[in-house]
PDB file of N, CA and C in Angstrom:
ATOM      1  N   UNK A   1      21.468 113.876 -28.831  1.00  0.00           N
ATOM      2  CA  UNK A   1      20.864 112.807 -28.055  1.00  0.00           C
ATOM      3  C   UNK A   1      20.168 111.857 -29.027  1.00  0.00           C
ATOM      4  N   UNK A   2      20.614 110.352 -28.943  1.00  0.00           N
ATOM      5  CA  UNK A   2      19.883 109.309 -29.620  1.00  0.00           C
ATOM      6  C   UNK A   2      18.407 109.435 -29.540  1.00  0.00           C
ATOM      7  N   UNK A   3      17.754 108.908 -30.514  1.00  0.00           N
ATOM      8  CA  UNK A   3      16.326 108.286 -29.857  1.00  0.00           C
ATOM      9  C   UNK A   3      16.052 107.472 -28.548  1.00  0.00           C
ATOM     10  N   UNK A   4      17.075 106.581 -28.661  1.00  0.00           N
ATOM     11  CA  UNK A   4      17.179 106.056 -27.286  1.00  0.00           C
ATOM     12  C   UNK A   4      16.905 106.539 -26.128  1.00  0.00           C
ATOM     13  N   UNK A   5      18.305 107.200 -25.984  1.00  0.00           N
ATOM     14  CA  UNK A   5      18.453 108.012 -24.935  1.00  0.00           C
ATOM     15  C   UNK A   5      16.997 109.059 -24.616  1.00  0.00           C
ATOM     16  N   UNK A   6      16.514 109.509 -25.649  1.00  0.00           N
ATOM     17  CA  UNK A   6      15.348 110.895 -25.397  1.00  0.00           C
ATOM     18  C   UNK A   6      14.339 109.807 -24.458  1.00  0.00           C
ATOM     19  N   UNK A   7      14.077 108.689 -25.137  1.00  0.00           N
ATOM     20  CA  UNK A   7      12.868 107.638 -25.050  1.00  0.00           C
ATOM     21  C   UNK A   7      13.168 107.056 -23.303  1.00  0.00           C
ATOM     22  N   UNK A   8      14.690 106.887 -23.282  1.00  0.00           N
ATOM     23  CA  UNK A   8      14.924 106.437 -21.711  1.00  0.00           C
ATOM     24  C   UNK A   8      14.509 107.688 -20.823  1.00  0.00           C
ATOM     25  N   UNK A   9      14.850 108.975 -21.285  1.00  0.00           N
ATOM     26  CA  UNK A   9      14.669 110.107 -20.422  1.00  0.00           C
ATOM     27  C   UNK A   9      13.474 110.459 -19.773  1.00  0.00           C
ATOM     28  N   UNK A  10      12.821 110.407 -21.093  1.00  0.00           N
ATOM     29  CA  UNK A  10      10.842 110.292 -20.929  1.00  0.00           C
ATOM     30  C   UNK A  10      10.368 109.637 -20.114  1.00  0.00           C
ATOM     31  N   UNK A  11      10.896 107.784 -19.943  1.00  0.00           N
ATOM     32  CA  UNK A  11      10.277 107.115 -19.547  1.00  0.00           C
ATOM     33  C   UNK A  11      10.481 107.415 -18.206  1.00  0.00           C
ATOM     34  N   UNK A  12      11.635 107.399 -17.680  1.00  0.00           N
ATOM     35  CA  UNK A  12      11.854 108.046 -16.302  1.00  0.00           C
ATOM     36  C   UNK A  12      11.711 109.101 -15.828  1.00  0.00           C
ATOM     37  N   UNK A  13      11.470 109.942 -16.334  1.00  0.00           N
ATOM     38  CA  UNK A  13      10.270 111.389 -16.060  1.00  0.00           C
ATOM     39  C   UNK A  13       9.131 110.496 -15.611  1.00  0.00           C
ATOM     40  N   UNK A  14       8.623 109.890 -16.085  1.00  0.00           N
ATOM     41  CA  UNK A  14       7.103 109.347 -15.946  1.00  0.00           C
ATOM     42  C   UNK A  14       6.883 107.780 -14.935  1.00  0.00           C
ATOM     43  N   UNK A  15       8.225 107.508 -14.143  1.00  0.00           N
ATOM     44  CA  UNK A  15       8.718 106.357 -13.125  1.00  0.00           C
ATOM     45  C   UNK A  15       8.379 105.250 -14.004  1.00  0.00           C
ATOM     46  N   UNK A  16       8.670 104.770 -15.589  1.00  0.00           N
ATOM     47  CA  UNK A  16       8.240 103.525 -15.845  1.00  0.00           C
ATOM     48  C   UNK A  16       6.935 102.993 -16.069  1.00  0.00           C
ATOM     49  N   UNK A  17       6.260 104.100 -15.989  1.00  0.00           N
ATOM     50  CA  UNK A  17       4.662 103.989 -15.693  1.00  0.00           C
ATOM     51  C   UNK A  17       3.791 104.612 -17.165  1.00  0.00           C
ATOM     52  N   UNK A  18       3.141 103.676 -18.052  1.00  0.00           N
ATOM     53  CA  UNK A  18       2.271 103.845 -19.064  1.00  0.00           C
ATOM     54  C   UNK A  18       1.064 105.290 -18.802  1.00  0.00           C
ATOM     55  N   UNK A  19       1.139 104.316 -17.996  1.00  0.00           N
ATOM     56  CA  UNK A  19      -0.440 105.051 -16.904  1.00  0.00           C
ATOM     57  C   UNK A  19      -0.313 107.123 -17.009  1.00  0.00           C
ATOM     58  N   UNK A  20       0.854 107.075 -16.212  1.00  0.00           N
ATOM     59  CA  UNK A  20       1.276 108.153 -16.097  1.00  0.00           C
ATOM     60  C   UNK A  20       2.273 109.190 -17.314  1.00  0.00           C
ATOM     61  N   UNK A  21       2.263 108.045 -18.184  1.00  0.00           N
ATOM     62  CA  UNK A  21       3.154 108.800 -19.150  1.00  0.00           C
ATOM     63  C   UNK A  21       1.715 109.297 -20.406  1.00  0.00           C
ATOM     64  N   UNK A  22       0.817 108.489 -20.455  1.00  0.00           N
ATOM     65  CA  UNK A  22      -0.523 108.927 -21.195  1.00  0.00           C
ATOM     66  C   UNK A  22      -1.438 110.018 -20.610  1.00  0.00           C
ATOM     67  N   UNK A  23      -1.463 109.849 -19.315  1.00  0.00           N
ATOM     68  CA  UNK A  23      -1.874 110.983 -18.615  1.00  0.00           C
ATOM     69  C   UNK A  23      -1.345 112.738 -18.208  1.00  0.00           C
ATOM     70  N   UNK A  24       0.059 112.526 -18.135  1.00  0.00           N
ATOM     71  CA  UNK A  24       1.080 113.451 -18.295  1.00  0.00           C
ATOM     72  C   UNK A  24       1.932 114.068 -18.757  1.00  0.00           C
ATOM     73  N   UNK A  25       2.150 113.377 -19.789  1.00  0.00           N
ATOM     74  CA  UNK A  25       2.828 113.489 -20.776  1.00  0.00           C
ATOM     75  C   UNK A  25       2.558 114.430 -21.771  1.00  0.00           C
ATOM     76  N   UNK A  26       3.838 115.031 -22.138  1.00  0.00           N
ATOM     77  CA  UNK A  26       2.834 116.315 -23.624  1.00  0.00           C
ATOM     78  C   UNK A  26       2.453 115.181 -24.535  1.00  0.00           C
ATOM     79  N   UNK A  27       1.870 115.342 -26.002  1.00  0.00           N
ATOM     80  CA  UNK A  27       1.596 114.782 -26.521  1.00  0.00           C
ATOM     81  C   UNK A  27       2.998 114.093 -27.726  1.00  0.00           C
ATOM     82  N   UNK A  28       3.820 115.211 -27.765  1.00  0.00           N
ATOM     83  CA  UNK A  28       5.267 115.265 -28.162  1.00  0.00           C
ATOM     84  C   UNK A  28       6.029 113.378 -27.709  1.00  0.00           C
ATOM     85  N   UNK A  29       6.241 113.975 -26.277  1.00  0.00           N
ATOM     86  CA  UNK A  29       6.423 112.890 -25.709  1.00  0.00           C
ATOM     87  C   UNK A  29       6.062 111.736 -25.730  1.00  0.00           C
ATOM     88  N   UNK A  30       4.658 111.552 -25.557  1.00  0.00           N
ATOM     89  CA  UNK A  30       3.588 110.274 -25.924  1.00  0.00           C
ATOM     90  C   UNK A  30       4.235 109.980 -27.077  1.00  0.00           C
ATOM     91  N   UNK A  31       4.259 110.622 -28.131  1.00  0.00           N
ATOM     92  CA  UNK A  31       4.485 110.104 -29.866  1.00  0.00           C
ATOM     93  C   UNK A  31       5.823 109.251 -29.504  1.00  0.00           C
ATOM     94  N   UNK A  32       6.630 110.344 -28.989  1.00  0.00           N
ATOM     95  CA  UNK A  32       7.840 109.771 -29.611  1.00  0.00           C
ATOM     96  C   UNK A  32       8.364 108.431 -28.761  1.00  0.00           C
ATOM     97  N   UNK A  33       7.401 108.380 -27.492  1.00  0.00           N
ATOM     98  CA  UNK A  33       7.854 106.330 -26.608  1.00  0.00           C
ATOM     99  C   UNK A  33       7.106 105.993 -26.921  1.00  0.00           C
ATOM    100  N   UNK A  34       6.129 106.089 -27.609  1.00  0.00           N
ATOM    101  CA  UNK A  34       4.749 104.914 -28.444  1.00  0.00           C
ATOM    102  C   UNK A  34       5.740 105.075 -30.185  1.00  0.00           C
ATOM    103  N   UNK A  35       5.831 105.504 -30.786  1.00  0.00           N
ATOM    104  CA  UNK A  35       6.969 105.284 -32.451  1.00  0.00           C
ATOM    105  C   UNK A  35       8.223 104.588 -32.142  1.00  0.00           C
ATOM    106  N   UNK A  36       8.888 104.916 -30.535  1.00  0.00           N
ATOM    107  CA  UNK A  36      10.038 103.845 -30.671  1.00  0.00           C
ATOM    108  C   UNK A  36       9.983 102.578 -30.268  1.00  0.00           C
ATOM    109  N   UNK A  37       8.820 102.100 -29.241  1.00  0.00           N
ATOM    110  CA  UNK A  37       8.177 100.992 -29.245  1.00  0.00           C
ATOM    111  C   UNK A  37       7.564 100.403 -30.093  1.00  0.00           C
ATOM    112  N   UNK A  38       6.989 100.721 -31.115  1.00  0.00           N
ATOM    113  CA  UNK A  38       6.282 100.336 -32.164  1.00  0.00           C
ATOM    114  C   UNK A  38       7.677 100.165 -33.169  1.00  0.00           C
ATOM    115  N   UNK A  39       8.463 101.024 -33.307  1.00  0.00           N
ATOM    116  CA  UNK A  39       9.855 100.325 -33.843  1.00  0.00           C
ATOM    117  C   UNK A  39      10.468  99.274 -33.835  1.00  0.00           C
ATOM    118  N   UNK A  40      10.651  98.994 -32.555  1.00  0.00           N
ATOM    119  CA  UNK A  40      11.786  98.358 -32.242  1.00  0.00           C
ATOM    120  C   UNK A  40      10.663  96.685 -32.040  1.00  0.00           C
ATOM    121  N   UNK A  41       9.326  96.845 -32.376  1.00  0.00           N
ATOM    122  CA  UNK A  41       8.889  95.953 -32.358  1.00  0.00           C
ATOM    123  C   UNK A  41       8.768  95.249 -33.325  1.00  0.00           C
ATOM    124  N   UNK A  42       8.675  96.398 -34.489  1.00  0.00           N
ATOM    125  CA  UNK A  42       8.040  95.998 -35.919  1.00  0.00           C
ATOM    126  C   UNK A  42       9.948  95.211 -36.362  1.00  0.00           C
ATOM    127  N   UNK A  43      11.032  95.822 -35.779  1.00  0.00           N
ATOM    128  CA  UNK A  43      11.846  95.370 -36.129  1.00  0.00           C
ATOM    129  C   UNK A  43      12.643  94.051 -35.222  1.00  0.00           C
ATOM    130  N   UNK A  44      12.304  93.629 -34.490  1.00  0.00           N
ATOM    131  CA  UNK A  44      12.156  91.985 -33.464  1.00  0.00           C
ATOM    132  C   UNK A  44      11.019  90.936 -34.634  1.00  0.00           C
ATOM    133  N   UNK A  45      10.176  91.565 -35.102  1.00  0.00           N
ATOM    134  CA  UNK A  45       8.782  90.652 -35.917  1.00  0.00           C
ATOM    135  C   UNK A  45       9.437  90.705 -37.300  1.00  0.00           C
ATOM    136  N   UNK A  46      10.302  91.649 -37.620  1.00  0.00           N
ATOM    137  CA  UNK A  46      11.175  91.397 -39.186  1.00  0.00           C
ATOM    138  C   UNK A  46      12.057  90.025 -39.133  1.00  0.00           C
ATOM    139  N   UNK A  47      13.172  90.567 -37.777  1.00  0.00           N
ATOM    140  CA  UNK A  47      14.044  89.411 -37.741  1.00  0.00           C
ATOM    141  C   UNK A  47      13.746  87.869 -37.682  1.00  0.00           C
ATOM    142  N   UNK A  48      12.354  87.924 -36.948  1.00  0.00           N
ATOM    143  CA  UNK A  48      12.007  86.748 -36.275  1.00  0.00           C
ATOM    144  C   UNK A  48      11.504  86.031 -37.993  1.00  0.00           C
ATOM    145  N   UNK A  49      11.098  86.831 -38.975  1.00  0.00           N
ATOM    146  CA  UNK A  49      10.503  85.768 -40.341  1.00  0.00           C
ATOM    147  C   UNK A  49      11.248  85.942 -41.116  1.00  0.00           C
ATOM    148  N   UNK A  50      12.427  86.487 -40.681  1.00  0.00           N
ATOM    149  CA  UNK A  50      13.309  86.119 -41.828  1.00  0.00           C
ATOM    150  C   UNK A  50      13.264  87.190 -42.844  1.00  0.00           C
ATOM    151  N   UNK A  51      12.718  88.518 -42.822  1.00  0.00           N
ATOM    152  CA  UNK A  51      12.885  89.758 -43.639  1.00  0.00           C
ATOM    153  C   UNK A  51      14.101  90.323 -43.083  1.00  0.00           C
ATOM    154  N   UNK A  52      15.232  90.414 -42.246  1.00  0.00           N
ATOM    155  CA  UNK A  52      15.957  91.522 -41.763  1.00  0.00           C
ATOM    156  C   UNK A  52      16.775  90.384 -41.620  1.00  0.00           C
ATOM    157  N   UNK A  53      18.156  90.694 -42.180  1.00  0.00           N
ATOM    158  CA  UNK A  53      19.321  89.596 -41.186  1.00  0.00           C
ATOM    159  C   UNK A  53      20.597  90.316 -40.685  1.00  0.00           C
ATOM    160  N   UNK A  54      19.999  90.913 -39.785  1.00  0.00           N
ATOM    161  CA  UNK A  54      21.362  91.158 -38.846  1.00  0.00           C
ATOM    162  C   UNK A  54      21.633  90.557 -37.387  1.00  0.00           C
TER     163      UNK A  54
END
């Protein structure tokens, strides 16, 4: 299973909901949809200045 995929699984365990995924969530879980958000952000803010060109 991708990161993706684990990160989609989680989130819908938890209906889409922050709230409920900080509150319910193991801590496992928490890490790993807060590191792929923080990913996929840090890598949108690469492309956007011109460090990353794909």
């Amino acid at each position: 299973m991708t990161e993706k995929e684990q990160v989609k699984k989680i989130v819908k365990k938890y209906n889409k909901s922050i709230a409920d995924l900080s509150e319910n969530a193991s801590a496992k879980e928490f890490k790993t949809v807060i590191k792929y958000v923080a990913d996929q952000a840090n890598e949108k803010q690469r492309k956007l200045v011109g460090l990353d060109k794909e």
